[in-house]
N, C-alpha and C. Protein backbone atom coordinates (compact mmCIF):
# COMPACT_ATOMS: atom_id res chain seq x y z
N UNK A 1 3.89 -4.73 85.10
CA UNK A 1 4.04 -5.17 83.73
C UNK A 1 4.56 -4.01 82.87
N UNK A 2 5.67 -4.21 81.81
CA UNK A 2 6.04 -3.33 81.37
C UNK A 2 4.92 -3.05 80.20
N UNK A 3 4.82 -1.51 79.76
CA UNK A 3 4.44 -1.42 78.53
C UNK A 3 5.38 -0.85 77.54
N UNK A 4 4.91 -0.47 76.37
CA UNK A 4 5.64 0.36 75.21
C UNK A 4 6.23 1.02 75.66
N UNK A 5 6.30 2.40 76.21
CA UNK A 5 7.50 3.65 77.08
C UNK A 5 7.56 3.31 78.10
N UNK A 6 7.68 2.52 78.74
CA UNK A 6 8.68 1.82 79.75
C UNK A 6 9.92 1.24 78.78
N UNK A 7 9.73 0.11 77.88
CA UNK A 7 10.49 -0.24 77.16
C UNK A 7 11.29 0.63 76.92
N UNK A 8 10.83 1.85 75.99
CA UNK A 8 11.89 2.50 75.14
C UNK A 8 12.32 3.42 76.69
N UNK A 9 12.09 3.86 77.16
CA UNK A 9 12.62 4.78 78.64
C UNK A 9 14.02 3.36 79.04
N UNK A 10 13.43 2.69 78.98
CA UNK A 10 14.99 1.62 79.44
C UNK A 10 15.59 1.18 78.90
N UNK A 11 15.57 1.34 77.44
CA UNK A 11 16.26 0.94 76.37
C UNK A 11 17.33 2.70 76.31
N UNK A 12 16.60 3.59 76.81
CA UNK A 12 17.27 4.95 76.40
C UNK A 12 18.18 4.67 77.67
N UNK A 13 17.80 4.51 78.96
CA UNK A 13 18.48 4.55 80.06
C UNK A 13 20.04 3.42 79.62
N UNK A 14 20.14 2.92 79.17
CA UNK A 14 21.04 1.24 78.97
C UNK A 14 21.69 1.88 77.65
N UNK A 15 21.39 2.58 76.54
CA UNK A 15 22.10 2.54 75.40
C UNK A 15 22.38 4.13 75.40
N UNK A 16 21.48 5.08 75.42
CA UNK A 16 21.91 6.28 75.20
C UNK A 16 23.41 7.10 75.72
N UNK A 17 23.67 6.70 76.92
CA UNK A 17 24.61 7.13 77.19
C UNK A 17 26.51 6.67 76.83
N UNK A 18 26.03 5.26 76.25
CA UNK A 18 27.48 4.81 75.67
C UNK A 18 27.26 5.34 74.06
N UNK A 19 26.37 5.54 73.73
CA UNK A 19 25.94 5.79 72.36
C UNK A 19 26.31 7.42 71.73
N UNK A 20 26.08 8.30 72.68
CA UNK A 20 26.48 9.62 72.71
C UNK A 20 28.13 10.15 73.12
N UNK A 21 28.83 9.17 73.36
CA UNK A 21 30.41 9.23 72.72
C UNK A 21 31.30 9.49 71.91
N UNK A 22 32.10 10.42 71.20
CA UNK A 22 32.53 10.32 69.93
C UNK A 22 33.77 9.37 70.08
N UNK A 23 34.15 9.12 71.26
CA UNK A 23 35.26 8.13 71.44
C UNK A 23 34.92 6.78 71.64
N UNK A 24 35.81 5.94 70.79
CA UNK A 24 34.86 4.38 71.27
C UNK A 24 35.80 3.87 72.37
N UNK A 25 36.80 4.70 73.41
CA UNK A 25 37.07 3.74 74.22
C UNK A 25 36.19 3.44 75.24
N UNK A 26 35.34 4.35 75.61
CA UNK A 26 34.53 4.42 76.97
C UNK A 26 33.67 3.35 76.24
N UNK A 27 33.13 3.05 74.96
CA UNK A 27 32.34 1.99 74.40
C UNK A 27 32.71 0.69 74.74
N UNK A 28 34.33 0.75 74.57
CA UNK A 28 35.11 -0.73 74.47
C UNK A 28 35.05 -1.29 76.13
N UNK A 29 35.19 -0.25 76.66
CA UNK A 29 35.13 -0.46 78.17
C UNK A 29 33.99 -1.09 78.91
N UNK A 30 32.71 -0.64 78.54
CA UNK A 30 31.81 -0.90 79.04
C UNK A 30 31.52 -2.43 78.41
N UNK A 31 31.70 -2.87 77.30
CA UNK A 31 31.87 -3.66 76.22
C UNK A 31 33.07 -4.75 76.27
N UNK A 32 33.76 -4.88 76.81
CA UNK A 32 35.22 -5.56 76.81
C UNK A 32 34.18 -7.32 76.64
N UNK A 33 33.61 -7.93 76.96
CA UNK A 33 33.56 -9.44 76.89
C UNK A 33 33.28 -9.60 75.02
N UNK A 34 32.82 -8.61 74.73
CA UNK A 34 32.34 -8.48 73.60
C UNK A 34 33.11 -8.09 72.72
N UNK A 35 34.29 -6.69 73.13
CA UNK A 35 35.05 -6.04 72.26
C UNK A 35 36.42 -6.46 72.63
N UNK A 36 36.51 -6.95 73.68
CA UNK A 36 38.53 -7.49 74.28
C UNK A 36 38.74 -6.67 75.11
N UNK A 37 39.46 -6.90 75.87
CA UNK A 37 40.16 -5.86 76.37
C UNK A 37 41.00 -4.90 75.70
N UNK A 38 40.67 -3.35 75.87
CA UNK A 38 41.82 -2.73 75.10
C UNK A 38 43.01 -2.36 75.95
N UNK A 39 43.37 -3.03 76.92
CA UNK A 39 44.30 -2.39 77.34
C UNK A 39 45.14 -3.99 77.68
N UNK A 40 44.62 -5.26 76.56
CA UNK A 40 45.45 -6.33 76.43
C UNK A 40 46.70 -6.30 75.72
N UNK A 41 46.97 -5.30 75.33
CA UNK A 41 48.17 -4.72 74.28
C UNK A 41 48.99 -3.94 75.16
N UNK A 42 50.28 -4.36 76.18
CA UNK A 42 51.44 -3.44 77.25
C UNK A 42 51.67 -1.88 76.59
N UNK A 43 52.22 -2.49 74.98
CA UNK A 43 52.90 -1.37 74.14
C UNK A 43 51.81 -0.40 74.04
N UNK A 44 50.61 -0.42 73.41
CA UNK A 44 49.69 0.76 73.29
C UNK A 44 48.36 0.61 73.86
N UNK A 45 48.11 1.57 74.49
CA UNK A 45 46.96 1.62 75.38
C UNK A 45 46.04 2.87 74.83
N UNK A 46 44.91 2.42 74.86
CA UNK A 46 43.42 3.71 74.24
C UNK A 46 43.55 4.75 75.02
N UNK A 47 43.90 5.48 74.14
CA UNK A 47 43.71 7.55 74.64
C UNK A 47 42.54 8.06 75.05
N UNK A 48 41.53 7.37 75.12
CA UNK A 48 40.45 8.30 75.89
C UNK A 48 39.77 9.06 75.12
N UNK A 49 39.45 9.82 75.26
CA UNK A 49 39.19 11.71 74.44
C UNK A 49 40.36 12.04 73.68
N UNK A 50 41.26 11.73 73.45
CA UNK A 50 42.68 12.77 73.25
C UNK A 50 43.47 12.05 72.42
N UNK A 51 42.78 11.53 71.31
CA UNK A 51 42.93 11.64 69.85
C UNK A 51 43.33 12.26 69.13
N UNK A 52 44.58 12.40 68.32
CA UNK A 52 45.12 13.56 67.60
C UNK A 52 44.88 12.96 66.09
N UNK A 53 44.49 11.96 66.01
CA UNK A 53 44.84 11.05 64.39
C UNK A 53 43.21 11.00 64.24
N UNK A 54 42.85 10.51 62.64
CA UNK A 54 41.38 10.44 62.77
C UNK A 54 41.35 8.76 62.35
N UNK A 55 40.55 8.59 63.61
CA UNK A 55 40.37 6.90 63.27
C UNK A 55 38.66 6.59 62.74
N UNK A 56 38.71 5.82 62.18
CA UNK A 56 37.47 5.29 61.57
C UNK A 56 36.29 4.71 62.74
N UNK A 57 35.33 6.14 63.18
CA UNK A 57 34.68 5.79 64.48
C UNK A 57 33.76 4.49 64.40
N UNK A 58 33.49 3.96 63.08
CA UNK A 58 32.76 3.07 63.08
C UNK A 58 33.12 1.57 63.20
N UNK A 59 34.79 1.64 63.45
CA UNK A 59 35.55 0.35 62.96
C UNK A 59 36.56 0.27 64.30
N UNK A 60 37.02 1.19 64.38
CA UNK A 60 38.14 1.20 64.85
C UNK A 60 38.30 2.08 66.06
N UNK A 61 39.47 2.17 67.07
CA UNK A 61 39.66 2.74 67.76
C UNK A 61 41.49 3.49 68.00
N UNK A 62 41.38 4.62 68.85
CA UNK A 62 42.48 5.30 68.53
C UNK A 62 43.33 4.73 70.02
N UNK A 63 45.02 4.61 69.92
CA UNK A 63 45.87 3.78 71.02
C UNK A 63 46.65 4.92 70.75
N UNK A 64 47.98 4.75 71.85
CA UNK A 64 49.15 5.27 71.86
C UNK A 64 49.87 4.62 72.69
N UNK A 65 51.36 4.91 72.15
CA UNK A 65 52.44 4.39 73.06
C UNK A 65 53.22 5.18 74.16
N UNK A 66 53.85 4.75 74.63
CA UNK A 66 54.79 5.44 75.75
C UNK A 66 55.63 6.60 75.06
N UNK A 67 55.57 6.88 74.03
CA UNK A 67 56.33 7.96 73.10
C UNK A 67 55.13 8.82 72.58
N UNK A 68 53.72 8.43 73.11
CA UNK A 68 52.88 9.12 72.84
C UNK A 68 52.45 9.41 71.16
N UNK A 69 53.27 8.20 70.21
CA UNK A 69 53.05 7.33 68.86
C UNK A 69 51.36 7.31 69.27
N UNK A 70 50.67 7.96 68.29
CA UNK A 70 49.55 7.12 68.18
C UNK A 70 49.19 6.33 66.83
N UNK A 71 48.25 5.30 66.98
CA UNK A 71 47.66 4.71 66.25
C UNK A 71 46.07 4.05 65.43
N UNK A 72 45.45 3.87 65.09
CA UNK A 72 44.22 2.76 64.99
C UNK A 72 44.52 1.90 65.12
N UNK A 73 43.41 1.50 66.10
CA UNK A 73 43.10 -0.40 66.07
C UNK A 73 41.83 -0.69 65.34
N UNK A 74 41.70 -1.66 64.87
CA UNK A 74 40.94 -2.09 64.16
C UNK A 74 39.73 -3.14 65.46
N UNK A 75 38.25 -2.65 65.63
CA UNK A 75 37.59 -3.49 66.43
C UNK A 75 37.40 -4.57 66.01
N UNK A 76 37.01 -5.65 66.87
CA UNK A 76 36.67 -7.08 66.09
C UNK A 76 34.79 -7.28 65.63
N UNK A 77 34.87 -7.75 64.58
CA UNK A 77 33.83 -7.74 64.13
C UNK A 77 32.37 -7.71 64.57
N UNK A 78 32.20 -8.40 65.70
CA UNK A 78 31.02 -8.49 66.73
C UNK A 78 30.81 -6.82 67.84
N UNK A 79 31.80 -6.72 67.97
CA UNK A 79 32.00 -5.22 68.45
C UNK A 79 31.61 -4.28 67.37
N UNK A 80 32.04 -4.31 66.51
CA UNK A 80 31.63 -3.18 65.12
C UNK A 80 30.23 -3.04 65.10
N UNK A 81 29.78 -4.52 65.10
CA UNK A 81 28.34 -4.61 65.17
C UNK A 81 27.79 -4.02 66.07
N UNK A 82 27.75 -4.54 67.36
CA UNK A 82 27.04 -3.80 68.92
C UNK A 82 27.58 -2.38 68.44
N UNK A 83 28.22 -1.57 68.43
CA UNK A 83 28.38 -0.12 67.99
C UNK A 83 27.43 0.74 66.90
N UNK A 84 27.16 -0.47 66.36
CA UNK A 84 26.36 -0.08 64.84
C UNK A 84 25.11 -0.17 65.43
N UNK A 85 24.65 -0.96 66.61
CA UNK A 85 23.15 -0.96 66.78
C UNK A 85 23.20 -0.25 67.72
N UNK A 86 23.92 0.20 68.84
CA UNK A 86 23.89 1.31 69.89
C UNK A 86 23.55 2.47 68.76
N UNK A 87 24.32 2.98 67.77
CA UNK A 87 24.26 4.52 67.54
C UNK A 87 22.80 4.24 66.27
N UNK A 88 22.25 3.14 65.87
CA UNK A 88 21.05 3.08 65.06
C UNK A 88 19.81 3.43 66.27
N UNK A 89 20.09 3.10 67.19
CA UNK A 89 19.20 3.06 68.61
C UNK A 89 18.88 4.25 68.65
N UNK A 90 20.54 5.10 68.96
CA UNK A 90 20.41 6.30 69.13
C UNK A 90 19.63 7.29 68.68
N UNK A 91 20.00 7.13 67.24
CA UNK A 91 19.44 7.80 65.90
C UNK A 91 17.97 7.38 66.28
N UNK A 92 16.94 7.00 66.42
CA UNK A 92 16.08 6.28 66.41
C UNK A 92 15.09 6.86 67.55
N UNK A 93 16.01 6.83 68.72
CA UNK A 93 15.17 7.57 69.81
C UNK A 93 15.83 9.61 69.61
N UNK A 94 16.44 10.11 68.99
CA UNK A 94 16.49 10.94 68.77
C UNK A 94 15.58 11.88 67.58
N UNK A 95 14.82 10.76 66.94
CA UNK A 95 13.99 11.12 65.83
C UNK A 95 12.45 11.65 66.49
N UNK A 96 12.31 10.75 68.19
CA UNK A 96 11.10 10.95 68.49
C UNK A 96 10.60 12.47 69.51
């Protein structure tokens, strides 16, 4: 039977590590039924780490093209959300 720190020990195991990212593609990835695919777009595909532009980490995510053009994408709304409660999580078990 689980108790109280079991809970939060598997809640840390499941969220902490997509949560401690400053990039949201590895987020979108793990996330795709929820966030889309980001690599449904031929022309620009998510950079990874290697971001040169500053995109809005709470909204959005950073792409580039074959000319190495980068850009923001804008996440879809349900994704914004799951992001917003991963890094409240975070914050949360980092307080204890």
């Amino acid at each position: 039977m689980l108790n109280f720190y079991s809970i939060q020990t598997l809640l840390i195991v499941i969220f902490l590590p997509q949560a401690r990212s400053d990039d949201n593609a590895e987020f979108l990835f793990a996330n795709a039924k929820i966030c889309g695919d980001p690599f449904s777009d031929p022309v620009w595909i998510p950079t990874l780490d290697m971001c040169n532009i500053e995109c809005d980490k709470d909204t959005e995510y950073c792409v580039e093209n074959e000319d190495l053009k980068q850009e923001c994408k804008k996440m879809p709304d349900e994704c914004q959300q799951l992001l917003l409660e991963k890094r409240m999580l975070k914050e949360f078990f980092e307080e204890r």
